[in-house]
PDB file of N, CA and C in Angstrom:
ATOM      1  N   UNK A   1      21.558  20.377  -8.074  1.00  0.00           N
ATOM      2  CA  UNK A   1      21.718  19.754  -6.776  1.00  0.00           C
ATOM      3  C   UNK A   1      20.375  19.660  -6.050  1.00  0.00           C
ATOM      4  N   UNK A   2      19.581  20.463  -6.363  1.00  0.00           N
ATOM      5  CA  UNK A   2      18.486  20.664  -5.729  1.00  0.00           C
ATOM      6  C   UNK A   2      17.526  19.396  -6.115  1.00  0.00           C
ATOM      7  N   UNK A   3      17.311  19.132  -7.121  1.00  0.00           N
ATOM      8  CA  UNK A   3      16.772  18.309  -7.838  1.00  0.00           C
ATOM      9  C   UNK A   3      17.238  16.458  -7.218  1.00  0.00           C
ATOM     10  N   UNK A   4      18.276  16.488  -7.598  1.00  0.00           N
ATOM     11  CA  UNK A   4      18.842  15.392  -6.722  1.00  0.00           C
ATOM     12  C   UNK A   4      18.580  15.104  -5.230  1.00  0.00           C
ATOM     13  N   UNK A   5      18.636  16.254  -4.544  1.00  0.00           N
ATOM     14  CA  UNK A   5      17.783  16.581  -2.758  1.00  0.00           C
ATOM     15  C   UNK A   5      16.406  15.790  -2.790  1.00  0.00           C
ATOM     16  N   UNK A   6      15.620  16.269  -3.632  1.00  0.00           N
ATOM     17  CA  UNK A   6      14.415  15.930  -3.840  1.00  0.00           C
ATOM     18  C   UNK A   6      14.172  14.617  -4.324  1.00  0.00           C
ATOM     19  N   UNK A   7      14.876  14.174  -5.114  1.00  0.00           N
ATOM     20  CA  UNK A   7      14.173  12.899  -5.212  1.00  0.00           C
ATOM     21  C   UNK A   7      15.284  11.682  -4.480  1.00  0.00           C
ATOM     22  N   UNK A   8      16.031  11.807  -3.787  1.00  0.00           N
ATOM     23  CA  UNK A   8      16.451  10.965  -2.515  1.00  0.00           C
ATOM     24  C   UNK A   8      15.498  11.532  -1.573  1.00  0.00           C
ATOM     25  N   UNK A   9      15.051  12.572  -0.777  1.00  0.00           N
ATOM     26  CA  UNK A   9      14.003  12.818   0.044  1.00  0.00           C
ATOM     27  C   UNK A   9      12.690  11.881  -0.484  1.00  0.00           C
ATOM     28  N   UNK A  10      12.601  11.706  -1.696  1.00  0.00           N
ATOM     29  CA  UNK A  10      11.065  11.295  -2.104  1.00  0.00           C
ATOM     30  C   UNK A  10      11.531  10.014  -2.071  1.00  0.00           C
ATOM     31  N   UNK A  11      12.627   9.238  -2.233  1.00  0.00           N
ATOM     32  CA  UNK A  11      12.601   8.130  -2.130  1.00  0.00           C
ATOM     33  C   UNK A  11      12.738   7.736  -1.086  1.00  0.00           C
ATOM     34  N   UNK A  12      13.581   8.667   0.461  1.00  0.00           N
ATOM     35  CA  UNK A  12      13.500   7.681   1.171  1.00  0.00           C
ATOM     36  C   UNK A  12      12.009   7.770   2.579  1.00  0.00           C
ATOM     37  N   UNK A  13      11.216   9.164   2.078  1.00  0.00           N
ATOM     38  CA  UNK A  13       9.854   9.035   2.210  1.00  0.00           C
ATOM     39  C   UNK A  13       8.841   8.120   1.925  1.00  0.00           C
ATOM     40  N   UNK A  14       9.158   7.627   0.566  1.00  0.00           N
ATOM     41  CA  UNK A  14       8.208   6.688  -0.184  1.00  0.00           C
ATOM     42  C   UNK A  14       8.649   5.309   1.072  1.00  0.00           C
ATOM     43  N   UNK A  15      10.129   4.865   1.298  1.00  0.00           N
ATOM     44  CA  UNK A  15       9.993   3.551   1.885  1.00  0.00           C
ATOM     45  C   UNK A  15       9.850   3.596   3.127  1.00  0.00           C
ATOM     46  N   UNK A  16       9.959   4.908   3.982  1.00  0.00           N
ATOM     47  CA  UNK A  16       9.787   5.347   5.124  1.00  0.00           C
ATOM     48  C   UNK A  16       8.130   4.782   5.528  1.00  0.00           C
ATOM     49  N   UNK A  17       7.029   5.469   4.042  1.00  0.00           N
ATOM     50  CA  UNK A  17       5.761   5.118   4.359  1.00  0.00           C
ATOM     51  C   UNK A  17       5.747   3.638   3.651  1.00  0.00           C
ATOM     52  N   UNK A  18       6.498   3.133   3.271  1.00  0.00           N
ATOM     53  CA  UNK A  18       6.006   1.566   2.884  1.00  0.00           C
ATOM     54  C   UNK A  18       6.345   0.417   4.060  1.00  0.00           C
ATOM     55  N   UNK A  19       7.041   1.343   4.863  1.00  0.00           N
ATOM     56  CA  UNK A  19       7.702   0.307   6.100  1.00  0.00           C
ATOM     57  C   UNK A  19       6.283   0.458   7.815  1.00  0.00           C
ATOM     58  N   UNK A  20       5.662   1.464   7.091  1.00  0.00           N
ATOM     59  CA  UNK A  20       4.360   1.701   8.610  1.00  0.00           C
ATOM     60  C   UNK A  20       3.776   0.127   9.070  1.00  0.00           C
ATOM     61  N   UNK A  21       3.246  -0.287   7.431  1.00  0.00           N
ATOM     62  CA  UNK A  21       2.373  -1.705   8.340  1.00  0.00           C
ATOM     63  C   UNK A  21       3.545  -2.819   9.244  1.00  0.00           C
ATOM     64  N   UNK A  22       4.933  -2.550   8.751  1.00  0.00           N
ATOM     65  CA  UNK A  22       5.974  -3.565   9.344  1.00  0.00           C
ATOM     66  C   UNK A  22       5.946  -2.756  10.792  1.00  0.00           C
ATOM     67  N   UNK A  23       6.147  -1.848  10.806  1.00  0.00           N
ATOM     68  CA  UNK A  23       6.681  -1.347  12.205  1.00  0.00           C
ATOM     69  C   UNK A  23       5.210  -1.632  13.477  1.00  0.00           C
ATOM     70  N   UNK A  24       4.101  -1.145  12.611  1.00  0.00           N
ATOM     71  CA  UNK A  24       3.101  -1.224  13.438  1.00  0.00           C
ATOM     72  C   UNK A  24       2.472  -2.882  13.396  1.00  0.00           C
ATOM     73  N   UNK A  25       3.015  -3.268  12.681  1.00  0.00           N
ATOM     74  CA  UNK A  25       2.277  -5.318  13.067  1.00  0.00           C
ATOM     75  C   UNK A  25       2.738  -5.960  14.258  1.00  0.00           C
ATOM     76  N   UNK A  26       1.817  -6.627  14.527  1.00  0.00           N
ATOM     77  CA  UNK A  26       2.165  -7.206  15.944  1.00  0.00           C
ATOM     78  C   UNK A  26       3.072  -8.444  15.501  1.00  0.00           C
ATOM     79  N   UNK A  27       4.375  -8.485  14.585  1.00  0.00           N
ATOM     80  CA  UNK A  27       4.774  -9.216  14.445  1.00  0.00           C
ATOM     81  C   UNK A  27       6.665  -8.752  14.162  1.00  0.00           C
ATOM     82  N   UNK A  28       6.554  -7.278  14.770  1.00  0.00           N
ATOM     83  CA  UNK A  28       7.675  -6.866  14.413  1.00  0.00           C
ATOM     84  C   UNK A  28       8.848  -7.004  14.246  1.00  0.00           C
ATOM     85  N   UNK A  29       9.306  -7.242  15.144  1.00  0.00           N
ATOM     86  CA  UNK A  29      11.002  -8.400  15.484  1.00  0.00           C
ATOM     87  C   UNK A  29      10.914  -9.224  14.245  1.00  0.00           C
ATOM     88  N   UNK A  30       9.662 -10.075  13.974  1.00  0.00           N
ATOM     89  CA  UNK A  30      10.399 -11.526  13.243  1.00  0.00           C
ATOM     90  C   UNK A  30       9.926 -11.157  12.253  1.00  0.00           C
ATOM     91  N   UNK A  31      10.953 -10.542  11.058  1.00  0.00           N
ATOM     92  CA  UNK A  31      10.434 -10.209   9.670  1.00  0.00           C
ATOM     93  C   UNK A  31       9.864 -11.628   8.457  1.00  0.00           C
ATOM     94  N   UNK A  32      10.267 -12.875   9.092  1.00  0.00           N
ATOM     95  CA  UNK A  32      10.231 -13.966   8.154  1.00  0.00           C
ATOM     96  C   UNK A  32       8.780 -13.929   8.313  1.00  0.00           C
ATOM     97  N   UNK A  33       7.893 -13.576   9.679  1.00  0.00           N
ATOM     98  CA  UNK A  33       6.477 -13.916   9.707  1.00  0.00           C
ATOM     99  C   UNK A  33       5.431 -12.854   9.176  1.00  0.00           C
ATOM    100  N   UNK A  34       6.520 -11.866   9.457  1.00  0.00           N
ATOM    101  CA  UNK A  34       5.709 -10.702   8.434  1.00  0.00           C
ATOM    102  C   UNK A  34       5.433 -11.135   7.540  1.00  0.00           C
ATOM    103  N   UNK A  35       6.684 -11.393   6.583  1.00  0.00           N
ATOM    104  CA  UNK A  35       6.711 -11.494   5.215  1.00  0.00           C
ATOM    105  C   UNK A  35       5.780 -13.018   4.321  1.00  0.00           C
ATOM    106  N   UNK A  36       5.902 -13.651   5.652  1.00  0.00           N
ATOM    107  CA  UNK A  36       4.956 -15.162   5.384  1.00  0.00           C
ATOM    108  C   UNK A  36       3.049 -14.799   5.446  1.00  0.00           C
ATOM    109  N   UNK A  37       2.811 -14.148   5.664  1.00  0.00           N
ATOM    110  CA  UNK A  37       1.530 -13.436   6.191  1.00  0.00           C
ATOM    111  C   UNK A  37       1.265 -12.937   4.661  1.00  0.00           C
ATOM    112  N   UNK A  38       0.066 -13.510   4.028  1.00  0.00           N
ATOM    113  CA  UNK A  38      -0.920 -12.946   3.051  1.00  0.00           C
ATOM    114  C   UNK A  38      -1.298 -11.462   3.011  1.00  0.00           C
ATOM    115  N   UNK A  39      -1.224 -11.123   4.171  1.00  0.00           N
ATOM    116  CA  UNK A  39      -1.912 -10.081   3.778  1.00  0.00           C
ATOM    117  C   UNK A  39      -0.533  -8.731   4.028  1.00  0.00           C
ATOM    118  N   UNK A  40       0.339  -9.274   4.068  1.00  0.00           N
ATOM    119  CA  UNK A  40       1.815  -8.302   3.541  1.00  0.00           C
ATOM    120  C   UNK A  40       1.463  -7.976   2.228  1.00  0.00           C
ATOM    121  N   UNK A  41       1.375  -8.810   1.616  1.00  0.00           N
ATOM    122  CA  UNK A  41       0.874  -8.705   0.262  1.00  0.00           C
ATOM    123  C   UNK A  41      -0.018  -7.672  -0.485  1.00  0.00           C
ATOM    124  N   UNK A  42      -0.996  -7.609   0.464  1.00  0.00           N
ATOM    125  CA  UNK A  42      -2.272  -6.676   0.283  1.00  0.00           C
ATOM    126  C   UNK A  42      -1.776  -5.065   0.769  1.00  0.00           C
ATOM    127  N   UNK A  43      -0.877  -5.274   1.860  1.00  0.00           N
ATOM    128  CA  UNK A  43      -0.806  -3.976   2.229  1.00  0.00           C
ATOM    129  C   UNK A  43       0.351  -3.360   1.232  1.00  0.00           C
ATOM    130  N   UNK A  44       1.520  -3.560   1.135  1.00  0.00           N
ATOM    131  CA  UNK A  44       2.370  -3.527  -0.050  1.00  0.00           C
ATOM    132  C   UNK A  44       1.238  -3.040  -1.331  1.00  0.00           C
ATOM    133  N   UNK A  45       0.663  -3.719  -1.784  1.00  0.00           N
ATOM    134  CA  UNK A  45       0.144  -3.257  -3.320  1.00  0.00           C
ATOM    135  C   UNK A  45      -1.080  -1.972  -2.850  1.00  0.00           C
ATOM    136  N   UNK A  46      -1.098  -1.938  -1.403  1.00  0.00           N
ATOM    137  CA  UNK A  46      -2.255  -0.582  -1.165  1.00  0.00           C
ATOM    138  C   UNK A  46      -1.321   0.604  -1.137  1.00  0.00           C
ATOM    139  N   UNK A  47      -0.055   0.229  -0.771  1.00  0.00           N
ATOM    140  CA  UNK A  47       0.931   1.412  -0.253  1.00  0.00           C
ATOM    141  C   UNK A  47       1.290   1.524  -1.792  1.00  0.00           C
ATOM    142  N   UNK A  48       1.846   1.016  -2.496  1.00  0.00           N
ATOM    143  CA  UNK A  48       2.456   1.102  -3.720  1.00  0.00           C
ATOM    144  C   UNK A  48       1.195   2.126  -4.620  1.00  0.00           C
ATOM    145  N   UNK A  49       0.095   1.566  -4.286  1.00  0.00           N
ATOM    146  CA  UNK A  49      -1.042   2.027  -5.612  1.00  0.00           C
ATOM    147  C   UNK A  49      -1.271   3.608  -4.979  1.00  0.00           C
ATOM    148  N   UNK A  50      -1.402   3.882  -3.412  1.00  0.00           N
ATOM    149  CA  UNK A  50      -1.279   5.256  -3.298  1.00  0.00           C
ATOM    150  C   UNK A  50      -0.219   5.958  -3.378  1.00  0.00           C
ATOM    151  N   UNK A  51       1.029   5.704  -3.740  1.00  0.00           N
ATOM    152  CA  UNK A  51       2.033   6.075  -4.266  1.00  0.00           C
ATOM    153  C   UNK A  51       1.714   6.550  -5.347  1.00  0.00           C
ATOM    154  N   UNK A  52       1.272   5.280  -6.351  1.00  0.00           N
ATOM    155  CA  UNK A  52       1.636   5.482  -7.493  1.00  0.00           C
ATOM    156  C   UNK A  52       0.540   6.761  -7.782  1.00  0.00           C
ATOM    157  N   UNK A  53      -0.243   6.790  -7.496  1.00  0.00           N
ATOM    158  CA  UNK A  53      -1.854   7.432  -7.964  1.00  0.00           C
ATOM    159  C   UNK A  53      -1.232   8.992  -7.708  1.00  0.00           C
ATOM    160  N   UNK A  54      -0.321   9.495  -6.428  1.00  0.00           N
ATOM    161  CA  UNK A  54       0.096  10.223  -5.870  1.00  0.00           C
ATOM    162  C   UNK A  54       0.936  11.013  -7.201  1.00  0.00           C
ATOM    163  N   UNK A  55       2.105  10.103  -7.181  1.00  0.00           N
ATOM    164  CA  UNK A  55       2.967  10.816  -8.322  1.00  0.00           C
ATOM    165  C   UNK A  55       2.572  10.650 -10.017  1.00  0.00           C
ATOM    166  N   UNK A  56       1.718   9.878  -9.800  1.00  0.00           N
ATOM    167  CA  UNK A  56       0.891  10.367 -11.507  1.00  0.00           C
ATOM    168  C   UNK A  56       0.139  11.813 -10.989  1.00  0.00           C
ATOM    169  N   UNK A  57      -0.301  11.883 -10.270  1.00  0.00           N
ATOM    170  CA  UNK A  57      -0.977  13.311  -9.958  1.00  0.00           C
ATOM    171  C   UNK A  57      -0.025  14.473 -10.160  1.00  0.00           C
ATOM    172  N   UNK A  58       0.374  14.114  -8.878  1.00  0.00           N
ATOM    173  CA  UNK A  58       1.799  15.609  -8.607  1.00  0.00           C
ATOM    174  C   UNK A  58       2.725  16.054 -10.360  1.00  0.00           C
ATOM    175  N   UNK A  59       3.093  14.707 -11.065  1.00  0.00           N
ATOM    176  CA  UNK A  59       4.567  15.171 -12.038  1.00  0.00           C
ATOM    177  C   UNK A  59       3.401  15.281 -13.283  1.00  0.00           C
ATOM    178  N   UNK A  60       2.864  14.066 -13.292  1.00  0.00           N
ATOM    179  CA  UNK A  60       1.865  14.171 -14.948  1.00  0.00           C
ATOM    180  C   UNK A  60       0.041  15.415 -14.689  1.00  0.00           C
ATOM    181  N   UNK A  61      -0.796  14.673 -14.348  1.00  0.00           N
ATOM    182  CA  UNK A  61      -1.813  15.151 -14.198  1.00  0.00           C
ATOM    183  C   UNK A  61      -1.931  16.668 -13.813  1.00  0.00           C
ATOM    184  N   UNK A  62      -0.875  16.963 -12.830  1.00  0.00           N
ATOM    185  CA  UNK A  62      -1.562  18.379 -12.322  1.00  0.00           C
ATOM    186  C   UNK A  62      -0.275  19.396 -13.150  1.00  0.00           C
ATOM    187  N   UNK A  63       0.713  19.031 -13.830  1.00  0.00           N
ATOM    188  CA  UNK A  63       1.438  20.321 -14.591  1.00  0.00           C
ATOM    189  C   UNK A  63       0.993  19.963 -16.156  1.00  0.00           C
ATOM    190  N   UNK A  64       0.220  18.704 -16.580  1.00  0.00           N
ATOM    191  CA  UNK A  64      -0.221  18.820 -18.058  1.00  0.00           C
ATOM    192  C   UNK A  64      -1.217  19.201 -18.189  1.00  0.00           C
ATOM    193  N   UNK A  65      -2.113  18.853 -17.283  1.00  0.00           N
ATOM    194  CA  UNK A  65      -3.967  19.132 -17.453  1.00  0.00           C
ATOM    195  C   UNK A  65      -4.729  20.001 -16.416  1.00  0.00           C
ATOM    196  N   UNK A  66      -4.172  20.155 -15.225  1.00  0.00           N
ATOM    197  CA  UNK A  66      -4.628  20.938 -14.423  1.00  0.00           C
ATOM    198  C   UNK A  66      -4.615  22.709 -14.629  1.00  0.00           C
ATOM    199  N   UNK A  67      -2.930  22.431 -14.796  1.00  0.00           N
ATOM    200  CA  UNK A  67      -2.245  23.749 -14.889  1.00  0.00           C
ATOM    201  C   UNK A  67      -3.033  24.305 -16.099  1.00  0.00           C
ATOM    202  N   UNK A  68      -3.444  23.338 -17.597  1.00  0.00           N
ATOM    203  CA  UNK A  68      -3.729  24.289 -18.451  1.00  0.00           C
ATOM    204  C   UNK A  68      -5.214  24.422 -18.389  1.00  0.00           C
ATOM    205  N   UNK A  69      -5.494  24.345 -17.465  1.00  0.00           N
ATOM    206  CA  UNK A  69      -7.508  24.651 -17.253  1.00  0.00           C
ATOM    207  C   UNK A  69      -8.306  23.792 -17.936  1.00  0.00           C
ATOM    208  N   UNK A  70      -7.732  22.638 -18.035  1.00  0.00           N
ATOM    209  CA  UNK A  70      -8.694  21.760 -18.404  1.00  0.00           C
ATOM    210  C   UNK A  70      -8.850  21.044 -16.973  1.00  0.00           C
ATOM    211  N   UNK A  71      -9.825  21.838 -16.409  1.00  0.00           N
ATOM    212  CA  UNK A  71     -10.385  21.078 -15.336  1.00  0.00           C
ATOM    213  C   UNK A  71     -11.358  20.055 -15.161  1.00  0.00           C
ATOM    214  N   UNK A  72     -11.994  19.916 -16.390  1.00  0.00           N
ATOM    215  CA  UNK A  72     -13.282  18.394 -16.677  1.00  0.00           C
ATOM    216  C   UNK A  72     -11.985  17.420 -16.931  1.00  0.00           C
ATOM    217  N   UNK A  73     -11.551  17.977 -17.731  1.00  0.00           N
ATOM    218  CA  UNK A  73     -10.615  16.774 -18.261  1.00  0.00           C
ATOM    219  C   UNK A  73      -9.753  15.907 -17.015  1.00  0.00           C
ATOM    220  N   UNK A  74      -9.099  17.232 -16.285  1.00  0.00           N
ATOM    221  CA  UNK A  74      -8.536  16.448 -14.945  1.00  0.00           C
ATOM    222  C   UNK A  74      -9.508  15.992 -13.768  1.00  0.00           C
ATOM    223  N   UNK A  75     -10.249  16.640 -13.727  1.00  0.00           N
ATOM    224  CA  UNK A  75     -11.628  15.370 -12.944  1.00  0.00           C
ATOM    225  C   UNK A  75     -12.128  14.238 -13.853  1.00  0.00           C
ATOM    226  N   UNK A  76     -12.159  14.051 -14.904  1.00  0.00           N
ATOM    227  CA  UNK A  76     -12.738  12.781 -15.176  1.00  0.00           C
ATOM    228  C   UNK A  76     -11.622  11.676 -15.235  1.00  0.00           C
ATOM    229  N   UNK A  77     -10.195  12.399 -15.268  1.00  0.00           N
ATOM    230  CA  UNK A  77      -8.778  11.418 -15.514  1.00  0.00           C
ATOM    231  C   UNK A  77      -8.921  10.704 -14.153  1.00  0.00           C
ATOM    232  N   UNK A  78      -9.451  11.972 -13.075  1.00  0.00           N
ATOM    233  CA  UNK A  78      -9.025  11.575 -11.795  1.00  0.00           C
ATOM    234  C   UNK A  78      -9.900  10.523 -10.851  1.00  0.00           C
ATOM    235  N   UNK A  79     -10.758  10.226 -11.546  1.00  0.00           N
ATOM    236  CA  UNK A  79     -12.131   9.669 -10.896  1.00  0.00           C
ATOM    237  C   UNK A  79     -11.799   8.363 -11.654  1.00  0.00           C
ATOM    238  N   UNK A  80     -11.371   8.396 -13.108  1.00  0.00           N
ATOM    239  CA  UNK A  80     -11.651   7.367 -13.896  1.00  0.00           C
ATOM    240  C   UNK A  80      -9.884   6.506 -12.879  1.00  0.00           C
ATOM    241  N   UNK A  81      -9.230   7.408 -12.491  1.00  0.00           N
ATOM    242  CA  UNK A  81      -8.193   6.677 -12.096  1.00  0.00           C
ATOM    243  C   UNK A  81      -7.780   5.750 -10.593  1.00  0.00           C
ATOM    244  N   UNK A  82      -9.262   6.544  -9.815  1.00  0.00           N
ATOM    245  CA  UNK A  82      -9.356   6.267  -8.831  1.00  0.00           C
ATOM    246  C   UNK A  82      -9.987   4.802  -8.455  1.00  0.00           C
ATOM    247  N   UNK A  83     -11.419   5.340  -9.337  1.00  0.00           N
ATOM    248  CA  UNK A  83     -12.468   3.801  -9.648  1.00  0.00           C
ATOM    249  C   UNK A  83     -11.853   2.513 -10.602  1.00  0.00           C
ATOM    250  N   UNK A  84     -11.029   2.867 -10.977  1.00  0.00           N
ATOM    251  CA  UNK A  84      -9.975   1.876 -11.559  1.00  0.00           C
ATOM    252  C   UNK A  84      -8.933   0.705 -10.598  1.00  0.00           C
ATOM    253  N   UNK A  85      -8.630   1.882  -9.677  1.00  0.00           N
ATOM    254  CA  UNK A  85      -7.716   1.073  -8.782  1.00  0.00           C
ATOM    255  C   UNK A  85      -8.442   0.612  -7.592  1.00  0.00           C
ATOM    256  N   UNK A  86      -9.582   1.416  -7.222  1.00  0.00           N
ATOM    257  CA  UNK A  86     -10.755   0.827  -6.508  1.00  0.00           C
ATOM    258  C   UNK A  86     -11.070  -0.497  -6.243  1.00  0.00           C
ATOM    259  N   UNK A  87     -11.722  -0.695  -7.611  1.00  0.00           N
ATOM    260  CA  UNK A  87     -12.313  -1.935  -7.932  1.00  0.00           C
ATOM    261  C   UNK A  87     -10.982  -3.534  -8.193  1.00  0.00           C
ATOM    262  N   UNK A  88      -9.815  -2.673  -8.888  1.00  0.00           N
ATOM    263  CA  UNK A  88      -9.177  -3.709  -8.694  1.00  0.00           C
ATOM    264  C   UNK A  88      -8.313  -4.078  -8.166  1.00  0.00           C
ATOM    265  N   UNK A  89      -8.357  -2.813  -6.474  1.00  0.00           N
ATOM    266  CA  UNK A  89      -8.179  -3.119  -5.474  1.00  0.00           C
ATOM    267  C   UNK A  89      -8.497  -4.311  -4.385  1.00  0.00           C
ATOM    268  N   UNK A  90     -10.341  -4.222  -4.639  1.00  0.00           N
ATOM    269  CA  UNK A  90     -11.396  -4.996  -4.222  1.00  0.00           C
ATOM    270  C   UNK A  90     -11.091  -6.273  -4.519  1.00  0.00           C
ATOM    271  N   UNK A  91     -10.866  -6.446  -5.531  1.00  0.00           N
ATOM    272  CA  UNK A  91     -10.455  -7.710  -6.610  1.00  0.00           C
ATOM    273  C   UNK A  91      -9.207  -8.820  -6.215  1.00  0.00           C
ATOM    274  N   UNK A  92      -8.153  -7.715  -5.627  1.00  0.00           N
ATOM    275  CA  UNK A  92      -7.374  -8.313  -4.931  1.00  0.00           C
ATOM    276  C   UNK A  92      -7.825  -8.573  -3.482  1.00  0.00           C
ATOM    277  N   UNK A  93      -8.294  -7.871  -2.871  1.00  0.00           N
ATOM    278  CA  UNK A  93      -8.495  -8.254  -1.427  1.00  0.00           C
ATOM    279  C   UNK A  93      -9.430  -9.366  -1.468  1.00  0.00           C
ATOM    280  N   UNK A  94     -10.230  -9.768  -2.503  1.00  0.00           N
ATOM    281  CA  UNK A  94     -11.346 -10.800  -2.463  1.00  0.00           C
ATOM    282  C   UNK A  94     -10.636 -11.931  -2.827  1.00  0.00           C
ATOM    283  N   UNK A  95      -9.588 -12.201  -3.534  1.00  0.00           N
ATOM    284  CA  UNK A  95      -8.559 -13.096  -3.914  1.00  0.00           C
ATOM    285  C   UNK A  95      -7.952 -13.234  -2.391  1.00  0.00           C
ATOM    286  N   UNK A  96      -6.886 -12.533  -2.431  1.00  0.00           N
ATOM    287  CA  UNK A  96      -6.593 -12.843  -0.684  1.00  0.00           C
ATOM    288  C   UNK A  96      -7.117 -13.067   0.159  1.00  0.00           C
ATOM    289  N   UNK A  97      -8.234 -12.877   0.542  1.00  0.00           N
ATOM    290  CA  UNK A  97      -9.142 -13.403   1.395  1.00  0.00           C
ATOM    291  C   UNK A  97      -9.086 -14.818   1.875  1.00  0.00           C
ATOM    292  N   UNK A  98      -8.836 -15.948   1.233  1.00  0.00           N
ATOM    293  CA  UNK A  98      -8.964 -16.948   1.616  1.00  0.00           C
ATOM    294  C   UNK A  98      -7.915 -17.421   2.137  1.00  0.00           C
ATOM    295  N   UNK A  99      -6.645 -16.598   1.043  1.00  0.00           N
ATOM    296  CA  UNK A  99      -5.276 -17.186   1.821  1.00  0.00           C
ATOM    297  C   UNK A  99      -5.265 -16.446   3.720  1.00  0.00           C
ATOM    298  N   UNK A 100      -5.753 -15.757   3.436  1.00  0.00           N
ATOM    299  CA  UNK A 100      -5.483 -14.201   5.019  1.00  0.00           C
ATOM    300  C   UNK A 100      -5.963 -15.456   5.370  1.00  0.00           C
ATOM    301  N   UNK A 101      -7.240 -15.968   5.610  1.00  0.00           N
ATOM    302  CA  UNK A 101      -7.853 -16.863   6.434  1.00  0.00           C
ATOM    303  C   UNK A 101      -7.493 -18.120   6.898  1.00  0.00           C
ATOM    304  N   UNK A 102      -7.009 -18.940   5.565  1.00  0.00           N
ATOM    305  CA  UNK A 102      -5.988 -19.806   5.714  1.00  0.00           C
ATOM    306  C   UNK A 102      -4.754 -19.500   7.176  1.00  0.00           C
ATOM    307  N   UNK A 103      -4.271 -18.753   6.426  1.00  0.00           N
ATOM    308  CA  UNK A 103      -3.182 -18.129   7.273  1.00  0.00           C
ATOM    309  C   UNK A 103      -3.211 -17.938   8.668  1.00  0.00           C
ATOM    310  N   UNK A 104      -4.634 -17.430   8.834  1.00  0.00           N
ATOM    311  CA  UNK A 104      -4.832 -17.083  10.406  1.00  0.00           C
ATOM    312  C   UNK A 104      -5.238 -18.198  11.026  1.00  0.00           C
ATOM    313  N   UNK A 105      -5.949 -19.440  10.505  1.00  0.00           N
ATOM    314  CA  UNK A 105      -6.188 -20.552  11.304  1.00  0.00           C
ATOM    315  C   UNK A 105      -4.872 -21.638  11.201  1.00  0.00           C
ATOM    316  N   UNK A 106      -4.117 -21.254  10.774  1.00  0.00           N
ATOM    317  CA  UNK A 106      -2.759 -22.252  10.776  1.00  0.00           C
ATOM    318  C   UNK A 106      -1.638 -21.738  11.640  1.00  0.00           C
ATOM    319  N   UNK A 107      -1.547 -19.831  12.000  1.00  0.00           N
ATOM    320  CA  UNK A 107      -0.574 -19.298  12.601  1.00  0.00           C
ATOM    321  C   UNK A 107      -0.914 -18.674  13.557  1.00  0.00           C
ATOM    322  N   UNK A 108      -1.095 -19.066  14.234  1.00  0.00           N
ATOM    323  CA  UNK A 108      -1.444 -18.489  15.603  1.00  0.00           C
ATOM    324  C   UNK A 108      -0.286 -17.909  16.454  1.00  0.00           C
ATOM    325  N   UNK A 109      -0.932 -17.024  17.554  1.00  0.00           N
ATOM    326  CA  UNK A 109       0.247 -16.405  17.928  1.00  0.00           C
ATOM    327  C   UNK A 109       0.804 -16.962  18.991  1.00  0.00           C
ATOM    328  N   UNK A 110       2.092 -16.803  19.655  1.00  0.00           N
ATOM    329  CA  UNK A 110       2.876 -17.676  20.754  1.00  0.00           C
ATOM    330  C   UNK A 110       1.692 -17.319  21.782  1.00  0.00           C
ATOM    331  N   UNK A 111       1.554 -16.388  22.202  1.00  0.00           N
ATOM    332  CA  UNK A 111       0.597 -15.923  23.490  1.00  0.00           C
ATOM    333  C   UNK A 111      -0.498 -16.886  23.044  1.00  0.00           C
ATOM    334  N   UNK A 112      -1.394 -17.075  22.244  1.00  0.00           N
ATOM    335  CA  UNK A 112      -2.436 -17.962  22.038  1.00  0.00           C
ATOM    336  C   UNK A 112      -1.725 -19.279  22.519  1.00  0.00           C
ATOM    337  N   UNK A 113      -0.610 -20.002  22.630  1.00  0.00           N
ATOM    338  CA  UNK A 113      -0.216 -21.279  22.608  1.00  0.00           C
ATOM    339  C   UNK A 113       0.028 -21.096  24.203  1.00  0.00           C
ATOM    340  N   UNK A 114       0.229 -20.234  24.922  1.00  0.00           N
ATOM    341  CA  UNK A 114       0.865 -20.036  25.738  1.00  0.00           C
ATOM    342  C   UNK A 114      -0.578 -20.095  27.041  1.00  0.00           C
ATOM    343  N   UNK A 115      -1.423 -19.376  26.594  1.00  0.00           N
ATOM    344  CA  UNK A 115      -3.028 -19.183  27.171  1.00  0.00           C
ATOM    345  C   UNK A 115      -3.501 -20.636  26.945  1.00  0.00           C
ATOM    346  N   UNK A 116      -3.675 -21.127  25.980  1.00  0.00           N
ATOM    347  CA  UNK A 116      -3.919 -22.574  25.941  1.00  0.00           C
ATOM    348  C   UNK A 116      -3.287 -23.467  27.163  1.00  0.00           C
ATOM    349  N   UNK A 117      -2.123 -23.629  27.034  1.00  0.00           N
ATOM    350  CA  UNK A 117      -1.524 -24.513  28.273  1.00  0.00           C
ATOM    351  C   UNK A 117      -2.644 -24.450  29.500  1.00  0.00           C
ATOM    352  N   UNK A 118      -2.259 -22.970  29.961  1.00  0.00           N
ATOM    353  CA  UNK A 118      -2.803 -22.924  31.344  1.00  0.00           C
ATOM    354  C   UNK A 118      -4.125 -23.624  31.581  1.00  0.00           C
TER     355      UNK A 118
END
């Protein structure tokens, strides 16, 4: 039973923290514009990849390689795993980039339309 506790807690933690950039965007109420926004995109695959990096650590890395004192071994897994998602982190945000930009000169916000008039 215990076991079961734990991973409904971890799951509904995991979407608890995948829901921060929705709650905190200045676009909250209207989920269609969230979700139309490029850079949902970007934040989603940042939340997901520190997830993921998280529980490869916690279940694999730190009870196979840590625990048995291979400590080079789990620093070089951990660096090699980091600079991995790093770079093709970067990779994505440099791809998105143009759409984010796109995006921001086509959607402007009501208050911008609204300041205009006057």
């Amino acid at each position: 039973m215990k076991s079961h506790t734990t991973v409904v807690l971890h799951v509904l933690g995991s979407i608890l923290f995948m829901l921060i950039p929705f709650i905190v965007s200045d676009s909250f109420p209207d989920i269609q514009r969230f979700i139309d926004n490029p850079l949902t995109g970007i934040e989603v695959f940042f939340q997901a990849k520190m997830l993921g990096v998280f529980y490869l650590n916690y279940f694999w890395l730190i009870p196979h390689v840590f625990n048995k004192k291979h400590y080079w071994i789990y620093f070089v897994i951990l660096i090699t795993i980091l600079t991995v998602t790093t770079v093709f982190s970067f990779s994505v945000i440099r791809e998105q980039d143009v759409h984010a930009r796109h995006y921001r000169m086509n959607h402007r916000r009501q208050s911008d339309f609204l300041s205009d008039k006057t």
